[in-house]
Protein backbone atom coordinates (compact mmCIF):
# COMPACT_ATOMS: atom_id res chain seq x y z
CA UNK A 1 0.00 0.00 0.00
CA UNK A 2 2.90 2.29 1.28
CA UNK A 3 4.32 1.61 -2.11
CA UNK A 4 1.87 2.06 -3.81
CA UNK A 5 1.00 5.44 -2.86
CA UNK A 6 4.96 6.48 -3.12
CA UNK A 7 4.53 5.57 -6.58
CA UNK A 8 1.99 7.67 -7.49
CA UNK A 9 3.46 10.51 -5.39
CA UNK A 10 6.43 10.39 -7.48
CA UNK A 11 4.01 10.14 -10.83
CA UNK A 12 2.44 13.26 -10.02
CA UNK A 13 6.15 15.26 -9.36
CA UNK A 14 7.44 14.16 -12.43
CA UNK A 15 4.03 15.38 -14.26
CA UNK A 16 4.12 18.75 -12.43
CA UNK A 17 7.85 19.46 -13.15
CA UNK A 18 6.95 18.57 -16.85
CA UNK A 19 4.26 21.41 -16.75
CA UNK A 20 6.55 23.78 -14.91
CA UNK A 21 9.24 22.67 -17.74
CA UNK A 22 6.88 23.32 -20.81
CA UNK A 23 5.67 26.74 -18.80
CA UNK A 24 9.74 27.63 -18.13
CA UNK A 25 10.77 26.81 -21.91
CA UNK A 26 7.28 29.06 -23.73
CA UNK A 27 8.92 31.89 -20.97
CA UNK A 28 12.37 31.63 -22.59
CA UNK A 29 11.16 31.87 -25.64
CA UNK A 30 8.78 34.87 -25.32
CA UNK A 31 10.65 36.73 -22.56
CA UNK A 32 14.61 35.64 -23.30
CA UNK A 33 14.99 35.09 -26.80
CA UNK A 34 12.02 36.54 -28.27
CA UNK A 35 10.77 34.85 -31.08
CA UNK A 36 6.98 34.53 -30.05
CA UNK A 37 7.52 30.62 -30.82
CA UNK A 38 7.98 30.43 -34.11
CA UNK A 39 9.20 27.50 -36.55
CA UNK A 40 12.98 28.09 -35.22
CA UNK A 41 12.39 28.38 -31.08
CA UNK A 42 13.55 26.68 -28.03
CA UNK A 43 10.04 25.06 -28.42
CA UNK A 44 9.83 24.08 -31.60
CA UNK A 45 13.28 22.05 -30.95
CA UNK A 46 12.54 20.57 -27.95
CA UNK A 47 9.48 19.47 -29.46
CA UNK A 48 11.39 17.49 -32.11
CA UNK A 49 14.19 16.22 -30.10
CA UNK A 50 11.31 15.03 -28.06
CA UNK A 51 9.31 13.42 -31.20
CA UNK A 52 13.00 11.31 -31.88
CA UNK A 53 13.45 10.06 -28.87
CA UNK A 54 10.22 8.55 -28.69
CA UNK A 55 10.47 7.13 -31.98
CA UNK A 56 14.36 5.89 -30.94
CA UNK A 57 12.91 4.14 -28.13
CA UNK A 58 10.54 2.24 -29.74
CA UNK A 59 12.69 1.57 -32.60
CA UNK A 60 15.31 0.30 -30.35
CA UNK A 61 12.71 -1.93 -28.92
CA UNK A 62 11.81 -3.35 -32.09
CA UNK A 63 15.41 -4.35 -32.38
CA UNK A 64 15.46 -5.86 -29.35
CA UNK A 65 12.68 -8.05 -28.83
CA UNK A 66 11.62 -10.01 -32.12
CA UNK A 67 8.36 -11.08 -30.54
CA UNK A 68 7.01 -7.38 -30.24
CA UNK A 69 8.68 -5.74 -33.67
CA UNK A 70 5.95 -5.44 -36.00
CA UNK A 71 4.01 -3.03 -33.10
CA UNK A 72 7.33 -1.24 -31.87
CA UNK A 73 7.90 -0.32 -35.45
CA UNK A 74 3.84 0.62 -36.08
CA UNK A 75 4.25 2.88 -33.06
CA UNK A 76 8.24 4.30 -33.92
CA UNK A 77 7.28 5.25 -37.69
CA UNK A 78 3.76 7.03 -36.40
CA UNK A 79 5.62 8.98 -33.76
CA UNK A 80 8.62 9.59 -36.80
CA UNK A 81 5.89 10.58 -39.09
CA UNK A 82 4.75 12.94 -36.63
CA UNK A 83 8.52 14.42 -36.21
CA UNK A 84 8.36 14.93 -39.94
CA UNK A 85 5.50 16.89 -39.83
CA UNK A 86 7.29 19.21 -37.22
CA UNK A 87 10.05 20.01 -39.58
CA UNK A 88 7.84 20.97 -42.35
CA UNK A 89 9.84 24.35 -42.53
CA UNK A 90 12.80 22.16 -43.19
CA UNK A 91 11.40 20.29 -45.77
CA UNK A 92 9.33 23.35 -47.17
CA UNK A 93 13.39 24.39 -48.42
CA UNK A 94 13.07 21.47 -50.91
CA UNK A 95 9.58 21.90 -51.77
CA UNK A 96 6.09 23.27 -50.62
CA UNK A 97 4.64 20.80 -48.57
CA UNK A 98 7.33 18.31 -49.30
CA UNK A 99 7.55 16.95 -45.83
CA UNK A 100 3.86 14.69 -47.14
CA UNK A 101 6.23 12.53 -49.34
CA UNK A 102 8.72 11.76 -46.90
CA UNK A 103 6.19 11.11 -43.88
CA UNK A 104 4.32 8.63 -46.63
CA UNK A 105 7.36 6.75 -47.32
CA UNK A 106 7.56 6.07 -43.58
CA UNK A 107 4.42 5.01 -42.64
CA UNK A 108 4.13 2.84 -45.85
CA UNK A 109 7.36 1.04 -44.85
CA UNK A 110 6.47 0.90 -41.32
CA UNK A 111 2.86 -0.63 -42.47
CA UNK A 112 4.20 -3.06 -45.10
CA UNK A 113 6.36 -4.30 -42.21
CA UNK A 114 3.59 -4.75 -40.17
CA UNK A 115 1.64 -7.01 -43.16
CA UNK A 116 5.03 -8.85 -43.37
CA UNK A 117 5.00 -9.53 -39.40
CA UNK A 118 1.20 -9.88 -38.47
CA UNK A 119 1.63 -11.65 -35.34
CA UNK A 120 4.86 -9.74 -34.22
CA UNK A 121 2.41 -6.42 -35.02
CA UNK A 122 -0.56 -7.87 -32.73
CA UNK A 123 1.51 -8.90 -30.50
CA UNK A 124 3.43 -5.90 -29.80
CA UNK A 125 0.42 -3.84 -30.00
CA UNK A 126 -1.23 -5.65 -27.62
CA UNK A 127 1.86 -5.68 -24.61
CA UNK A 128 1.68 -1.66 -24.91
CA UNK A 129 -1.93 -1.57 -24.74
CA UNK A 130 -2.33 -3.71 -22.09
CA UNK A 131 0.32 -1.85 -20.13
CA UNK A 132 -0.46 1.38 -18.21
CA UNK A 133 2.03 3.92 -20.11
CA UNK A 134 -0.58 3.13 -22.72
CA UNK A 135 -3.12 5.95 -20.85
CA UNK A 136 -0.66 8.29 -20.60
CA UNK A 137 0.12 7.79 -24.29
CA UNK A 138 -3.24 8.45 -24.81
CA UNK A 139 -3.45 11.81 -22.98
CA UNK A 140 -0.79 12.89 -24.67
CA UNK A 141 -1.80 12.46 -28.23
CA UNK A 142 -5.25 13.72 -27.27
CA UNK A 143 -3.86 17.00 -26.18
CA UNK A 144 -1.45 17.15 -29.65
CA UNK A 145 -3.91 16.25 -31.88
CA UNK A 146 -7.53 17.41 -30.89
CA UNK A 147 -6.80 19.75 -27.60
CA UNK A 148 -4.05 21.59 -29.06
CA UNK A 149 -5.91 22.17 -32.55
CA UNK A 150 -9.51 23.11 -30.93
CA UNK A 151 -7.89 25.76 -28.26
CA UNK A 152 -5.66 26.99 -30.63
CA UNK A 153 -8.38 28.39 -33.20
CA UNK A 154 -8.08 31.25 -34.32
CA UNK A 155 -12.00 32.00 -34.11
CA UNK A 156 -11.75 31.17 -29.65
CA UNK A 157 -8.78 33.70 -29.77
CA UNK A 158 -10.17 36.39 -31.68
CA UNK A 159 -13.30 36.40 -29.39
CA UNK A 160 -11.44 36.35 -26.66
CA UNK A 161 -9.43 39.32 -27.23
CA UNK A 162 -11.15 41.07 -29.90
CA UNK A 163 -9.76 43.88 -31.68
CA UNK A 164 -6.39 43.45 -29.65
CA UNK A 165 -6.11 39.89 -31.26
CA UNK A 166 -2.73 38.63 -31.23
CA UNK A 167 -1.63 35.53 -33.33
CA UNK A 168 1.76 35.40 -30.41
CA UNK A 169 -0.83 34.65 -27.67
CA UNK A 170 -2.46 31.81 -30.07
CA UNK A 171 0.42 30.27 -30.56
CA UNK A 172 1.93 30.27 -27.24
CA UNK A 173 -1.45 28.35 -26.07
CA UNK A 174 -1.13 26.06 -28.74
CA UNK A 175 2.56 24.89 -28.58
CA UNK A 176 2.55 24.85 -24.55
CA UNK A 177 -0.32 22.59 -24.59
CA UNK A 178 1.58 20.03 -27.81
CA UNK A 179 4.73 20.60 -25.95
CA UNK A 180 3.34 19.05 -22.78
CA UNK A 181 1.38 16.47 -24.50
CA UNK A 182 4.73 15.20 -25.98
CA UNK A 183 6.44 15.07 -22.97
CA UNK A 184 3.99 12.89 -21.74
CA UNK A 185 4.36 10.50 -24.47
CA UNK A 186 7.83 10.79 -24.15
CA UNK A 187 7.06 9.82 -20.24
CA UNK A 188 5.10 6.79 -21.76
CA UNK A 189 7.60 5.37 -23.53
CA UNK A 190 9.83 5.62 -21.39
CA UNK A 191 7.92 3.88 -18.58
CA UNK A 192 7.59 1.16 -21.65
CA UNK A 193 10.80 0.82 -22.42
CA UNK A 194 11.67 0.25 -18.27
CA UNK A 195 9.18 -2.36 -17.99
CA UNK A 196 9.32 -4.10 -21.81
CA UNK A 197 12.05 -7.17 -21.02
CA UNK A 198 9.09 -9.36 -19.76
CA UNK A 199 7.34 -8.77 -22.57
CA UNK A 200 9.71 -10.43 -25.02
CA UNK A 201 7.78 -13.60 -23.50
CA UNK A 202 4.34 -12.46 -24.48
């Protein structure tokens, strides 16, 4: 029981320092280096370094345990797909909207894979959703993908402020709130990764 309640103690520090980390990191962009989060911020990069290591982890994973590589890789290439998107300013230097073709070309590798290696995919699929990183996971990709993009329109903000709209205030909202919901998929796969050498048995 004692344990127990440690361990959720120490759950909740580690999600409050990542809030105070995504608050301290929007600050040092706004207040120190003042960029108003744009495409090239202390953000932005963090955000992406964040996106790889998630995507290393569960890459590495798929290297190490055979039984679980079809899902590993599933869940790497979404989370590299994802990075991809994040650099679309990078890729926009080749062409407009170029960073499409590359994401593509990972997720059809990553899902031909999985065709390949059906029960490796189920399998591995199954072990993370049955194991309770999994729900933080979730929160996570609910705040990147549907939080983030609903609080962030630009119709909420302009009501809000009115005829003082500012697009800096938008997007501060916006990337705090994706920044945070990384971290805490970064948080999940780490937990994963801890916990994953039973699994290889699964």
């Amino acid at each position: 029981m004692k344990h127990t309640l440690l361990k959720h103690l120490l759950n909740f520090i580690v999600l409050a320092l990542g809030a105070v980390f995504t608050a301290l990191v929007i600050w040092l962009d706004v207040a120190v280096f003042k960029d108003g989060v744009q495409e090239i911020s202390a953000t932005e990069i963090l955000q992406e370094l964040t996106l790889l290591a998630i995507s290393a982890l569960f890459f590495l994973q798929a290297k190490k345990h055979p039984a679980l590589r079809g899902g590993m890789i599933l869940i790497g290439g979404f989370f590299f797909c994802m990075l991809i998107r994040e650099l679309d300013a990078l890729f926009d230097q080749i062409h407009y909207g170029s960073w499409v073709y590359f994401a593509s070309l990972i997720a059809v590798y990553c899902i031909v894979w999985a065709c390949i290696t059906p029960k490796t995919s189920l399998r591995g699929l199954s072990a993370f959703l049955a194991h309770p990183a999994c729900h933080y996971m979730v929160c996570g990709l609910v705040l990147i993908l549907v939080f983030s993009r609903v609080f962030g329109m630009n119709l909420i903000w302009k009501a809000v402020m009115q005829g003082d709209y500012v697009r800096e205030v938008k997007n501060i909202v916006e990337e705090g709130t994706e920044m945070m919901g990384y971290l805490l998929c970064l948080g999940s796969a780490i937990a994963f990764w801890k916990r994953s050498e039973p699994l290889k048995m699964l």
